[in-house]
N, C-alpha and C. Protein backbone atom coordinates (compact mmCIF):
# COMPACT_ATOMS: atom_id res chain seq x y z
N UNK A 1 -1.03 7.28 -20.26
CA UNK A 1 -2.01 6.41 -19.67
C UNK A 1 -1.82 5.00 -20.23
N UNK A 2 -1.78 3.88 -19.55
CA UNK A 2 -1.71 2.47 -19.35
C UNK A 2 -3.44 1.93 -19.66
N UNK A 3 -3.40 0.84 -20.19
CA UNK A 3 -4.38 0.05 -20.02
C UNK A 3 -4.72 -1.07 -20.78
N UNK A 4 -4.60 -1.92 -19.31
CA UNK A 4 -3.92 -3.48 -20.05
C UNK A 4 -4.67 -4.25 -18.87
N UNK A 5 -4.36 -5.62 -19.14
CA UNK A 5 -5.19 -6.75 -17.67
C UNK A 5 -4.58 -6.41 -16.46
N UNK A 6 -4.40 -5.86 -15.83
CA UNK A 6 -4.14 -5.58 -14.65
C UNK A 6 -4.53 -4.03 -14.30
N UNK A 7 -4.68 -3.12 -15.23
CA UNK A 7 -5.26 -2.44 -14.82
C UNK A 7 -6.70 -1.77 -16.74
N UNK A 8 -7.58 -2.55 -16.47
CA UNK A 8 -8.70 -2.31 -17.00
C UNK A 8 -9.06 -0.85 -17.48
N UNK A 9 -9.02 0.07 -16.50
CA UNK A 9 -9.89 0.88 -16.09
C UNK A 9 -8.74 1.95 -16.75
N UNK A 10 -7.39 1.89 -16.35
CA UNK A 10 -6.19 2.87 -16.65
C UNK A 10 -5.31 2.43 -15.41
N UNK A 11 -4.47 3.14 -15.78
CA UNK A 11 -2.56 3.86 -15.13
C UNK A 11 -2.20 4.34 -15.47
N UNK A 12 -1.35 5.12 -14.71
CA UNK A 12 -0.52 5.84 -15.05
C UNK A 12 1.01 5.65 -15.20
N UNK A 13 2.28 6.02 -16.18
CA UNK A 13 3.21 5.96 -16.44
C UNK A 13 4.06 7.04 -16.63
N UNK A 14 5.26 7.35 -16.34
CA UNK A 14 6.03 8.20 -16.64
C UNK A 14 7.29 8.34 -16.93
N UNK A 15 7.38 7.89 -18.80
CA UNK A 15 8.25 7.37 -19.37
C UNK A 15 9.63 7.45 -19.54
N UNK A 16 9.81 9.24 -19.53
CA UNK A 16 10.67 10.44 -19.69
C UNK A 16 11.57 9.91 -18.06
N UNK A 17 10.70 9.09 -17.34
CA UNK A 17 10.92 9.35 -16.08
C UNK A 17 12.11 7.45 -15.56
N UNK A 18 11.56 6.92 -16.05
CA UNK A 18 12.41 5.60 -16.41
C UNK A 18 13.58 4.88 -17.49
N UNK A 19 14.37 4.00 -17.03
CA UNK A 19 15.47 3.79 -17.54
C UNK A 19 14.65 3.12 -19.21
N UNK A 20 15.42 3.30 -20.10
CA UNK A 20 14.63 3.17 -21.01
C UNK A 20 14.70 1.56 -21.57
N UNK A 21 15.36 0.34 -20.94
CA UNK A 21 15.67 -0.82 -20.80
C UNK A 21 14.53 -1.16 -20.42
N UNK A 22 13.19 -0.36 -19.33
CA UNK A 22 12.54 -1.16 -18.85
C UNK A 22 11.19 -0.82 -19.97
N UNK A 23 11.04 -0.08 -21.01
CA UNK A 23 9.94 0.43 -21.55
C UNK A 23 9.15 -0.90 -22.19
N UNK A 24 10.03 -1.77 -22.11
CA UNK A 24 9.34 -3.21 -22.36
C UNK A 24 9.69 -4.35 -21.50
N UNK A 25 9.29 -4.63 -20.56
CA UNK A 25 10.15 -5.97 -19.66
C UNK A 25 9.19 -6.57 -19.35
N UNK A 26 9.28 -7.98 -19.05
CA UNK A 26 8.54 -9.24 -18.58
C UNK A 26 9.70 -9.21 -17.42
N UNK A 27 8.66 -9.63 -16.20
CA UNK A 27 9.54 -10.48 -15.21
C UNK A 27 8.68 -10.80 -14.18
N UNK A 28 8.83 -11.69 -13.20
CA UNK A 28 7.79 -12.31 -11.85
C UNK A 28 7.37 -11.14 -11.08
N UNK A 29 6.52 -11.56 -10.48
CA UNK A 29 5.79 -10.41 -9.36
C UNK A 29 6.59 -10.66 -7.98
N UNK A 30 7.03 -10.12 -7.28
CA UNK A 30 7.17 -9.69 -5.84
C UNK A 30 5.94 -8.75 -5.41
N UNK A 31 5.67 -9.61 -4.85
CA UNK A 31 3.64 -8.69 -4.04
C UNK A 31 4.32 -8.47 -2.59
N UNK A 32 3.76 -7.20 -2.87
CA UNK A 32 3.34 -7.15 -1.22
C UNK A 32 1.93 -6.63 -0.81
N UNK A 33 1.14 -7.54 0.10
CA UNK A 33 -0.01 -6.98 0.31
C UNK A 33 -0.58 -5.88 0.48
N UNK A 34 0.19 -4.76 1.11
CA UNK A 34 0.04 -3.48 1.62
C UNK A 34 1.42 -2.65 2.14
N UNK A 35 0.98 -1.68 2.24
CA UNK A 35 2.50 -0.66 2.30
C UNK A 35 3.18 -1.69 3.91
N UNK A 36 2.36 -1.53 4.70
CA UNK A 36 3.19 -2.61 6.18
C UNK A 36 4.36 -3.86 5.55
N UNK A 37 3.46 -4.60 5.17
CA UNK A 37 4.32 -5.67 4.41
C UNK A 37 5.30 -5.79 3.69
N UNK A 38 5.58 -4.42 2.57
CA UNK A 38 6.19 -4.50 1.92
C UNK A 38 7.96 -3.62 2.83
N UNK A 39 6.72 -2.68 3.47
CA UNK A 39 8.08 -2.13 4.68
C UNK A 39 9.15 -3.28 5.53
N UNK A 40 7.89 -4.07 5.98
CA UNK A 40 8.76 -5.23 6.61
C UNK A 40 9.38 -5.96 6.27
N UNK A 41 9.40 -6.68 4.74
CA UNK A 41 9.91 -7.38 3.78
C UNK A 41 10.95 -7.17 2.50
N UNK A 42 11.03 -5.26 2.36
CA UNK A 42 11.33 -5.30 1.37
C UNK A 42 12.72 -5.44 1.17
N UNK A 43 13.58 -4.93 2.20
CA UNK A 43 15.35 -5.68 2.44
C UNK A 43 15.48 -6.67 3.28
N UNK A 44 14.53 -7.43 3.17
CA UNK A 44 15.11 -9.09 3.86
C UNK A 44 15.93 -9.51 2.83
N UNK A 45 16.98 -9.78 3.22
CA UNK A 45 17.98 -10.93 2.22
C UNK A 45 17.35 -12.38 1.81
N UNK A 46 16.50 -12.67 2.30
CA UNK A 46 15.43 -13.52 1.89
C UNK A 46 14.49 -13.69 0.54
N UNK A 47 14.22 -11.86 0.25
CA UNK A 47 13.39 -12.21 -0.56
C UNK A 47 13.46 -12.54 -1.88
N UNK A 48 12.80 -13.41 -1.96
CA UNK A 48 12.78 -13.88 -3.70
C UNK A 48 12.76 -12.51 -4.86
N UNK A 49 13.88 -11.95 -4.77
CA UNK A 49 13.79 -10.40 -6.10
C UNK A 49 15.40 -10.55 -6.92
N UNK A 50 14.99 -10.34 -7.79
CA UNK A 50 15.71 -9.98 -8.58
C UNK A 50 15.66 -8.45 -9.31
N UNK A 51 16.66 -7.86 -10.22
CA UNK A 51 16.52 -6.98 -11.31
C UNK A 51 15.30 -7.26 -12.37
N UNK A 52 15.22 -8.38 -12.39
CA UNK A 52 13.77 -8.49 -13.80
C UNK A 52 13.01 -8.39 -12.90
N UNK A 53 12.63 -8.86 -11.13
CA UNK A 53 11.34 -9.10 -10.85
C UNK A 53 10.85 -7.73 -10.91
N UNK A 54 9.08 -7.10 -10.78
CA UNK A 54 8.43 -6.61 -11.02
C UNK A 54 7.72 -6.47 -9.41
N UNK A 55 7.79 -5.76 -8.87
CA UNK A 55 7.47 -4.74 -7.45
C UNK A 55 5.83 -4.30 -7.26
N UNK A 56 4.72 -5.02 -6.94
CA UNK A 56 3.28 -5.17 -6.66
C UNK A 56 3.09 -4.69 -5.17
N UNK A 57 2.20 -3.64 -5.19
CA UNK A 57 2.10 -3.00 -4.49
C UNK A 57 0.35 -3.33 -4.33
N UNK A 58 -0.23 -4.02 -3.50
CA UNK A 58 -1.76 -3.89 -3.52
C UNK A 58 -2.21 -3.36 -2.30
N UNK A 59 -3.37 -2.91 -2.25
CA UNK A 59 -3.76 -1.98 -1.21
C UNK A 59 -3.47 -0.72 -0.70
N UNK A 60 -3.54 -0.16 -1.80
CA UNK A 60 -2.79 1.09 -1.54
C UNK A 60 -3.60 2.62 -2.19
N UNK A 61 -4.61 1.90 -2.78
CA UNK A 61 -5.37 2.91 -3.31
C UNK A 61 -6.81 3.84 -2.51
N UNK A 62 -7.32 4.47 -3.08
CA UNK A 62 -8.23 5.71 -2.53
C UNK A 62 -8.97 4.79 -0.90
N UNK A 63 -9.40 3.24 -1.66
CA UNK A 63 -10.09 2.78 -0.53
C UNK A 63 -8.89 1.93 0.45
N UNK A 64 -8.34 1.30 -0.33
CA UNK A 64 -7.62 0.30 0.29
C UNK A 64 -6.49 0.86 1.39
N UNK A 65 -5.83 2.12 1.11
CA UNK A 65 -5.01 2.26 1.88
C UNK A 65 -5.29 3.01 3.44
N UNK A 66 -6.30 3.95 3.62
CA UNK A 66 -7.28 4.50 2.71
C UNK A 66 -6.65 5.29 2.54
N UNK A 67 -7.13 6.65 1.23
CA UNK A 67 -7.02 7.54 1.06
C UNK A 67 -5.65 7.99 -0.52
N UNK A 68 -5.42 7.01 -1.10
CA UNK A 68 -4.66 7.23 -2.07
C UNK A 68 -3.18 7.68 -1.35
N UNK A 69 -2.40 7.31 -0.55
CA UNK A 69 -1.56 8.09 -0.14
C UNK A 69 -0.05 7.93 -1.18
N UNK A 70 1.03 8.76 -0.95
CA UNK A 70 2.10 8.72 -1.95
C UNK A 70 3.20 7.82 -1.85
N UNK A 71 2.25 6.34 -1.70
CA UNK A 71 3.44 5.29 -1.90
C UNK A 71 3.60 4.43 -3.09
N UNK A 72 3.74 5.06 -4.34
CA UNK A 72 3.94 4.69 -5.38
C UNK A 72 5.39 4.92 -5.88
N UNK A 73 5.97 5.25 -5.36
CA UNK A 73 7.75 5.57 -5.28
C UNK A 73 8.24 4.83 -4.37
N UNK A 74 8.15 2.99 -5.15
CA UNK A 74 8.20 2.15 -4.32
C UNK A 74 9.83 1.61 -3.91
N UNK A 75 10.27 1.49 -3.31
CA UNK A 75 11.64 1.32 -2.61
C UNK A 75 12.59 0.27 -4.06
N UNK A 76 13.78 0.38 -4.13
CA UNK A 76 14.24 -0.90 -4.65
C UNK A 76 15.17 -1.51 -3.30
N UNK A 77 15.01 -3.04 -3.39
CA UNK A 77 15.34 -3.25 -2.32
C UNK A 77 17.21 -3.41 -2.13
N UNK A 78 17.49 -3.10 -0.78
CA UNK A 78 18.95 -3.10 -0.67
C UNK A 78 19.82 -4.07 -1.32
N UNK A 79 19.64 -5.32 -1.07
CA UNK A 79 20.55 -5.59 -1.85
C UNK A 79 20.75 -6.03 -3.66
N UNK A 80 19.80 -5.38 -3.73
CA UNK A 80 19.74 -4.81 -5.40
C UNK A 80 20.45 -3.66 -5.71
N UNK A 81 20.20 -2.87 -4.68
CA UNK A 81 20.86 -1.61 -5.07
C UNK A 81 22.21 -1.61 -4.70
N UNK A 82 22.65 -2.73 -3.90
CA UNK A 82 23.80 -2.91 -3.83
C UNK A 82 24.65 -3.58 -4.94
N UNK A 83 23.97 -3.73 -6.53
CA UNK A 83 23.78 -4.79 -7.21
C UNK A 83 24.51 -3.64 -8.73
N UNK A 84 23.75 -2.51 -7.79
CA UNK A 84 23.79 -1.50 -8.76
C UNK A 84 22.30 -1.14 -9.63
N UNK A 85 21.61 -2.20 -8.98
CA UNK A 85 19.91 -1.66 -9.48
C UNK A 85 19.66 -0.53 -9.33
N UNK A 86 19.47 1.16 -10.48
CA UNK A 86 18.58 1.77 -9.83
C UNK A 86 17.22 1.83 -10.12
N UNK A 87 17.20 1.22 -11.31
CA UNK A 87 15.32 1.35 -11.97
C UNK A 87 14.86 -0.25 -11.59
N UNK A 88 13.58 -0.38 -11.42
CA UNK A 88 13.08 -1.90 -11.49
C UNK A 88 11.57 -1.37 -11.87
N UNK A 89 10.74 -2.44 -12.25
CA UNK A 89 9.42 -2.17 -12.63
C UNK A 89 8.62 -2.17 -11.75
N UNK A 90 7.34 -1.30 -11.13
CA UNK A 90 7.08 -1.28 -9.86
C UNK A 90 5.65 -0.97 -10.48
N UNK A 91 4.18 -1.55 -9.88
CA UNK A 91 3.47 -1.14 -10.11
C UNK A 91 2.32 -1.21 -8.95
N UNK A 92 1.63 -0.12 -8.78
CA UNK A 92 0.89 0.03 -7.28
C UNK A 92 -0.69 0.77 -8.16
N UNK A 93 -1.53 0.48 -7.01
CA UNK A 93 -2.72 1.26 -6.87
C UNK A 93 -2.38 2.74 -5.97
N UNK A 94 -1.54 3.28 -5.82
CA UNK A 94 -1.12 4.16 -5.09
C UNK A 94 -0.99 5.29 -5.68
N UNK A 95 -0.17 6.56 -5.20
CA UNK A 95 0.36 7.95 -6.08
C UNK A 95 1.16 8.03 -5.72
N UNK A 96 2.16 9.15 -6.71
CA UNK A 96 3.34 9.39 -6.19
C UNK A 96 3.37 11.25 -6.72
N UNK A 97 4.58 11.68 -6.15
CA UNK A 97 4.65 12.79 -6.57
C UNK A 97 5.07 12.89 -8.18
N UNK A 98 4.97 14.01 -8.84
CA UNK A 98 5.35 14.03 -9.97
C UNK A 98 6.79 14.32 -10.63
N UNK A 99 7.51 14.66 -9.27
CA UNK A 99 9.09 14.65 -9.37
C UNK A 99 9.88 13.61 -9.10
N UNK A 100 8.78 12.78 -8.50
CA UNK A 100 9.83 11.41 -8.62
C UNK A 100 10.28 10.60 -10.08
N UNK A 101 11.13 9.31 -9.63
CA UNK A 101 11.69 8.70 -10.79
C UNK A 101 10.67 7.72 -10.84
N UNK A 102 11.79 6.86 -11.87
CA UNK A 102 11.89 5.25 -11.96
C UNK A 102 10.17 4.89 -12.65
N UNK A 103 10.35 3.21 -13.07
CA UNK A 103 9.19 2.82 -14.00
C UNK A 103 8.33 2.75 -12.75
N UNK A 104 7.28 3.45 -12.56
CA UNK A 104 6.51 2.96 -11.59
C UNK A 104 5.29 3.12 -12.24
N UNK A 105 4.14 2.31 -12.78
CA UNK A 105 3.20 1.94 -12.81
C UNK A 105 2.15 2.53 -12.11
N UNK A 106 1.39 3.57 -11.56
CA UNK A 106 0.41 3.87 -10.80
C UNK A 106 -1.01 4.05 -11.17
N UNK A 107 -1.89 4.33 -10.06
CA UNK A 107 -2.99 4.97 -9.98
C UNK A 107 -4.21 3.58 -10.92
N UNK A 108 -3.83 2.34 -10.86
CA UNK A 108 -4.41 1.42 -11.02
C UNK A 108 -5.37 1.23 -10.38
N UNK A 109 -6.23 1.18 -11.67
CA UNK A 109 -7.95 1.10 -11.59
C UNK A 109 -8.52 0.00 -12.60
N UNK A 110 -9.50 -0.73 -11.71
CA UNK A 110 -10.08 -0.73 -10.57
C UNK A 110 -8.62 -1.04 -9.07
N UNK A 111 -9.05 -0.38 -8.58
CA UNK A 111 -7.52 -0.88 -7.25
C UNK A 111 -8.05 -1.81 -6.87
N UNK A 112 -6.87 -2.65 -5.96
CA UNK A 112 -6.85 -4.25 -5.58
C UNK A 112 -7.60 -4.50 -4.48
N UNK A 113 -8.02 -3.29 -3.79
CA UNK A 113 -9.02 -3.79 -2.37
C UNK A 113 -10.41 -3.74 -2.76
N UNK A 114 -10.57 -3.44 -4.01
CA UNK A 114 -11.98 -3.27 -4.16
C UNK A 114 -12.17 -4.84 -5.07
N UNK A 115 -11.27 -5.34 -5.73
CA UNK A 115 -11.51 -6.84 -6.15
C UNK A 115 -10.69 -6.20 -7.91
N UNK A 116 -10.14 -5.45 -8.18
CA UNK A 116 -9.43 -5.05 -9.42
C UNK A 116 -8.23 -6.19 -9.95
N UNK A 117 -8.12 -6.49 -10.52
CA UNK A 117 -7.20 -7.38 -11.38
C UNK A 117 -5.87 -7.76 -10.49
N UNK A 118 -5.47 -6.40 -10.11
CA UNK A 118 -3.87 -6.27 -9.51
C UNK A 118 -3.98 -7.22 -7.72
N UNK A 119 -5.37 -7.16 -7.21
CA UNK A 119 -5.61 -8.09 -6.30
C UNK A 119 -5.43 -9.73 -6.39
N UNK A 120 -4.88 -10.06 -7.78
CA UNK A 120 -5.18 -11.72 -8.04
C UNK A 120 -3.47 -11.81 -8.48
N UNK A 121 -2.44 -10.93 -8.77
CA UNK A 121 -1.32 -11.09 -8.58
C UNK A 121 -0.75 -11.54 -7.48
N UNK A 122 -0.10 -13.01 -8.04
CA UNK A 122 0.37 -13.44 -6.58
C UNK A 122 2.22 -13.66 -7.08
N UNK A 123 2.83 -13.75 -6.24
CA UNK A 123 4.32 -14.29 -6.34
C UNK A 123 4.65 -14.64 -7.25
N UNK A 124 5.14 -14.33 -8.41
CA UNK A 124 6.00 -15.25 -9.37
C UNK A 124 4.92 -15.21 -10.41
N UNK A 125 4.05 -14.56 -10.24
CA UNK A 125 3.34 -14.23 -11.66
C UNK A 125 3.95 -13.57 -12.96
N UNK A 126 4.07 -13.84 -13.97
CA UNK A 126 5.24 -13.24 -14.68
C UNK A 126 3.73 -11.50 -15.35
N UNK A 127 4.71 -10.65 -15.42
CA UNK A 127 3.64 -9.30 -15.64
C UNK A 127 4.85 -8.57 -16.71
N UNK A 128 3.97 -8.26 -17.72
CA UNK A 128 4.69 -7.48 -18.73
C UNK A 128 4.23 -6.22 -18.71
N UNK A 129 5.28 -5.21 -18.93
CA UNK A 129 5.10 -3.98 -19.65
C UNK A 129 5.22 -3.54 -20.83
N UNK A 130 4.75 -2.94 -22.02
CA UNK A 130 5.02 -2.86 -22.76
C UNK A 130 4.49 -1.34 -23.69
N UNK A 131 5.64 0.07 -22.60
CA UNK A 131 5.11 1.31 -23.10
C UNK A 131 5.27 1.39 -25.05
N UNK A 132 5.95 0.93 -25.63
CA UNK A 132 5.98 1.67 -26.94
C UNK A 132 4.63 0.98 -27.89
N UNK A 133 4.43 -0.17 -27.07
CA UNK A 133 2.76 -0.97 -27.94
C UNK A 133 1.76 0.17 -27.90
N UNK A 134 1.63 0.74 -26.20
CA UNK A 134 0.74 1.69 -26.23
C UNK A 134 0.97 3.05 -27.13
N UNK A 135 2.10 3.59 -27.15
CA UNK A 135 2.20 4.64 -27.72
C UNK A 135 1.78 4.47 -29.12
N UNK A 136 2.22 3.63 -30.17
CA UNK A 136 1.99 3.06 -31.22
C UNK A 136 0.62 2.92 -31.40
N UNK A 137 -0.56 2.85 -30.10
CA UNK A 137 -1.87 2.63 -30.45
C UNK A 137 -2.61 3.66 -31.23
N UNK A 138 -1.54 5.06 -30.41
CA UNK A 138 -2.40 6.11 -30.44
C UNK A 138 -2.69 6.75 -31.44
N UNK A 139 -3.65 7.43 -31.66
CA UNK A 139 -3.85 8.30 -33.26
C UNK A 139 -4.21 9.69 -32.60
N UNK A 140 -3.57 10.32 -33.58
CA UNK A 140 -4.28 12.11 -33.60
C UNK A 140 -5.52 12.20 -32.99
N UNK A 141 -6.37 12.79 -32.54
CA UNK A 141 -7.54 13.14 -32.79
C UNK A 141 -7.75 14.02 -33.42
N UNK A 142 -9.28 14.03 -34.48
CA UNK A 142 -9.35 15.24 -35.30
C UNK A 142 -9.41 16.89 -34.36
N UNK A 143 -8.76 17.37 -34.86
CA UNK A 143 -8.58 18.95 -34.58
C UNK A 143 -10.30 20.02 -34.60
N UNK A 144 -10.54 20.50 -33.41
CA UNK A 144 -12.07 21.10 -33.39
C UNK A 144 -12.07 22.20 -34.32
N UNK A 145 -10.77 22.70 -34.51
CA UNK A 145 -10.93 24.14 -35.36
C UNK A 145 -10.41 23.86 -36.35
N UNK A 146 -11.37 24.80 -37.33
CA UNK A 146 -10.94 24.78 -38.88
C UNK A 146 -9.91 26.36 -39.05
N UNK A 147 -10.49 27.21 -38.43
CA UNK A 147 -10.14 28.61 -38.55
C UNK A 147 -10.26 29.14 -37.62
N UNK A 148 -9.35 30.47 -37.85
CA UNK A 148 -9.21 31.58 -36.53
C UNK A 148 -8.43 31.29 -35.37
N UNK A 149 -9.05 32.31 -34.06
CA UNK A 149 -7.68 31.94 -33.01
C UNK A 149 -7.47 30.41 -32.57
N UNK A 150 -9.01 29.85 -32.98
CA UNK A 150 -8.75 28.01 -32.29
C UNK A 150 -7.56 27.67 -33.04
N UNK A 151 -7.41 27.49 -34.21
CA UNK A 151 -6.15 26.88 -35.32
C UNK A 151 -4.92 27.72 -34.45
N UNK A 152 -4.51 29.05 -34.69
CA UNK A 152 -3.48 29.67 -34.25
C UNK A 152 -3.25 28.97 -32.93
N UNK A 153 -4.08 28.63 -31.99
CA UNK A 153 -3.82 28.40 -30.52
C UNK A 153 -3.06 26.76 -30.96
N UNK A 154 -4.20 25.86 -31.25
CA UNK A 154 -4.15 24.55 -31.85
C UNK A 154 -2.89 24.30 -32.37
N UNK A 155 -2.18 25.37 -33.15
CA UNK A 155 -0.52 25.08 -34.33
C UNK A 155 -0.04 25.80 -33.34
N UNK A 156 0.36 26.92 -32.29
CA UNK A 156 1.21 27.50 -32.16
C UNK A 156 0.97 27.59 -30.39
N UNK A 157 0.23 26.77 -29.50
CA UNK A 157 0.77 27.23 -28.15
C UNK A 157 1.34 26.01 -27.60
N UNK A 158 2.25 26.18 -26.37
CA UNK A 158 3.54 25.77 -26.09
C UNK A 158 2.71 24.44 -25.02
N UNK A 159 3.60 23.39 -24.44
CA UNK A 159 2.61 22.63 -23.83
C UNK A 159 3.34 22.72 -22.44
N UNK A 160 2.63 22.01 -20.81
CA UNK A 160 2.63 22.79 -19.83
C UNK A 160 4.13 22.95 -19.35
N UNK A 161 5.14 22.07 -19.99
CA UNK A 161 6.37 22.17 -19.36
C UNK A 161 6.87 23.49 -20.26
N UNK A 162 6.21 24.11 -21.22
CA UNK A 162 7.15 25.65 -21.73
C UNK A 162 6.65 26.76 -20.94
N UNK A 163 5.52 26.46 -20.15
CA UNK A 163 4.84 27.51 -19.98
C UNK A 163 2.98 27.91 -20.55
N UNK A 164 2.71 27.05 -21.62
CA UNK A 164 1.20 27.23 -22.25
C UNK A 164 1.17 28.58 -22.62
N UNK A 165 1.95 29.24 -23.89
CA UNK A 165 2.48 30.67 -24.18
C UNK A 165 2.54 29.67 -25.57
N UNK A 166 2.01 31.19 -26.68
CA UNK A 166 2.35 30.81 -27.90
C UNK A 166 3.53 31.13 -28.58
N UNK A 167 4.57 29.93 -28.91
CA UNK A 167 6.17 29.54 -28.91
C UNK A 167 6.50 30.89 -29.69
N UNK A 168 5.83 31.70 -30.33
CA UNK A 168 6.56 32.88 -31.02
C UNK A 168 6.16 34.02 -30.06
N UNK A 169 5.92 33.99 -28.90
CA UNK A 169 5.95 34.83 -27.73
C UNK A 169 7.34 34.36 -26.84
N UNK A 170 8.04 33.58 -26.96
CA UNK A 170 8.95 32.93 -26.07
C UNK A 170 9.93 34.05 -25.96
N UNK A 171 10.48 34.25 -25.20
CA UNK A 171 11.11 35.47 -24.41
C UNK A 171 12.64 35.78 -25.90
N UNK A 172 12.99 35.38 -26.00
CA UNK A 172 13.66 35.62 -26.83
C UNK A 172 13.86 36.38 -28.59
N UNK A 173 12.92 35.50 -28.75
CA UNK A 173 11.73 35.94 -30.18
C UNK A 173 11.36 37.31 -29.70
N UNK A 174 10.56 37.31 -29.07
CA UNK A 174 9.70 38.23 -28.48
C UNK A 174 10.80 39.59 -28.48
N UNK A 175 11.25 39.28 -27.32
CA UNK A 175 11.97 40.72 -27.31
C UNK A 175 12.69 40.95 -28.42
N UNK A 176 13.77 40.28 -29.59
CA UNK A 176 14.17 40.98 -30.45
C UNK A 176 13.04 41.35 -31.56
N UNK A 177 12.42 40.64 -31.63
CA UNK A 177 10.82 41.61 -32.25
C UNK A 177 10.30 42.55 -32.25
N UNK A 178 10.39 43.16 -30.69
CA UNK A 178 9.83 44.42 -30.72
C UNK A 178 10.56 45.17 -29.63
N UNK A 179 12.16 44.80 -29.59
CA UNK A 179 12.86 45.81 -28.87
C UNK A 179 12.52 45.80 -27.11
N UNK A 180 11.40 44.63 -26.76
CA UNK A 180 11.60 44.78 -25.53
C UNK A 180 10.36 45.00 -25.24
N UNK A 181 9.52 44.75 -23.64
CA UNK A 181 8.25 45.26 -23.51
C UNK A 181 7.96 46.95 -23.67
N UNK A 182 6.63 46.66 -24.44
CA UNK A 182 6.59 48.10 -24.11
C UNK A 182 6.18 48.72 -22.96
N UNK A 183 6.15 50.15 -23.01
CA UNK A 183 6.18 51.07 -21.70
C UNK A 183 4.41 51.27 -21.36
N UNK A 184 4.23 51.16 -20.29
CA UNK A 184 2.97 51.36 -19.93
C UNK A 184 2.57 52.01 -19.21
N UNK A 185 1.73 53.52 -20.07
CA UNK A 185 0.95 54.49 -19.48
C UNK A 185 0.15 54.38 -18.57
């Protein structure tokens, strides 16, 4: 989670998921008012983009678009990618799926049609990112359990990409442990 002047409220980020060059970048805004605009504009050989610029997506959220739809897997434009661009910094009031790539910035709140920060980005605004400040903010929180299965669960279960299984159940462990499932009467 993000939260900085442009988006107050939160965003979302997905770090694992971007080139790791961009986990800190400054560069100008390329806006586009709404998903139309940015469709119509975004491979004009015209437009003012570069590799540093930064990809603004407004109107695109729950109200503005309406309905939150999944245009947060915002295009890089052709002749960037002809450039050899594949990551650029992209940030929308929008969603995206969770298998997509690249730095994209989402789910910015307050969103830009309701009067949110990301609505006053105009052209050539310079907008920084800066994931490792946030990470660096963060602290532990204290732990609810002192004892029993909360602690065991708390030290020993797996998180949602293993499965949410406690890591000395993991299929391997497991079966040379006890020879295999047992048989059931």
């Amino acid at each position: 989670m993000l939260i900085g002047n442009l988006a107050p409220d939160d965003a979302v980020i997905k770090p694992a998921a971007m080139e790791a060059h961009l986990l800190r970048h400054r560069g100008p805004a390329a806006v586009f008012r709404d998903y139309a605009d940015m469709a119509a504009h975004i491979d004009d050989d015209a437009l003012d983009i570069t590799a540093d610029s930064v990809i603004v997506l407004q109107h695109a959220g729950p109200v503005g678009a309406p309905g939150m739809p999944e245009w947060g897997q915002l295009p890089i434009p052709q002749k960037l990618l002809k450039q050899g661009v594949r990551d650029m910094v992209r940030i929308s009031d929008a969603r995206m799926s969770g298998t997509s790539y690249g730095a994209c910035v989402l789910h910015v709140a307050p969103e830009s049609f309701v009067g949110g920060p990301l609505a006053l980005v105009k052209d050539g605004d310079m907008v920084e990112l800066d994931v490792p400040a946030r990470r660096a903010a963060w602290t532990a929180p204290k732990r609810p359990f002192e004892r029993g299965f909360g602690v065991m669960h708390q030290l020993h279960v797996t998180q949602a990409n293993k499965g949410c299984d406690f890591h000395f159940l993991e299929e391997p462990v497991a079966k040379a442990a006890s020879g295999g499932e047992p048989e059931i009467h």
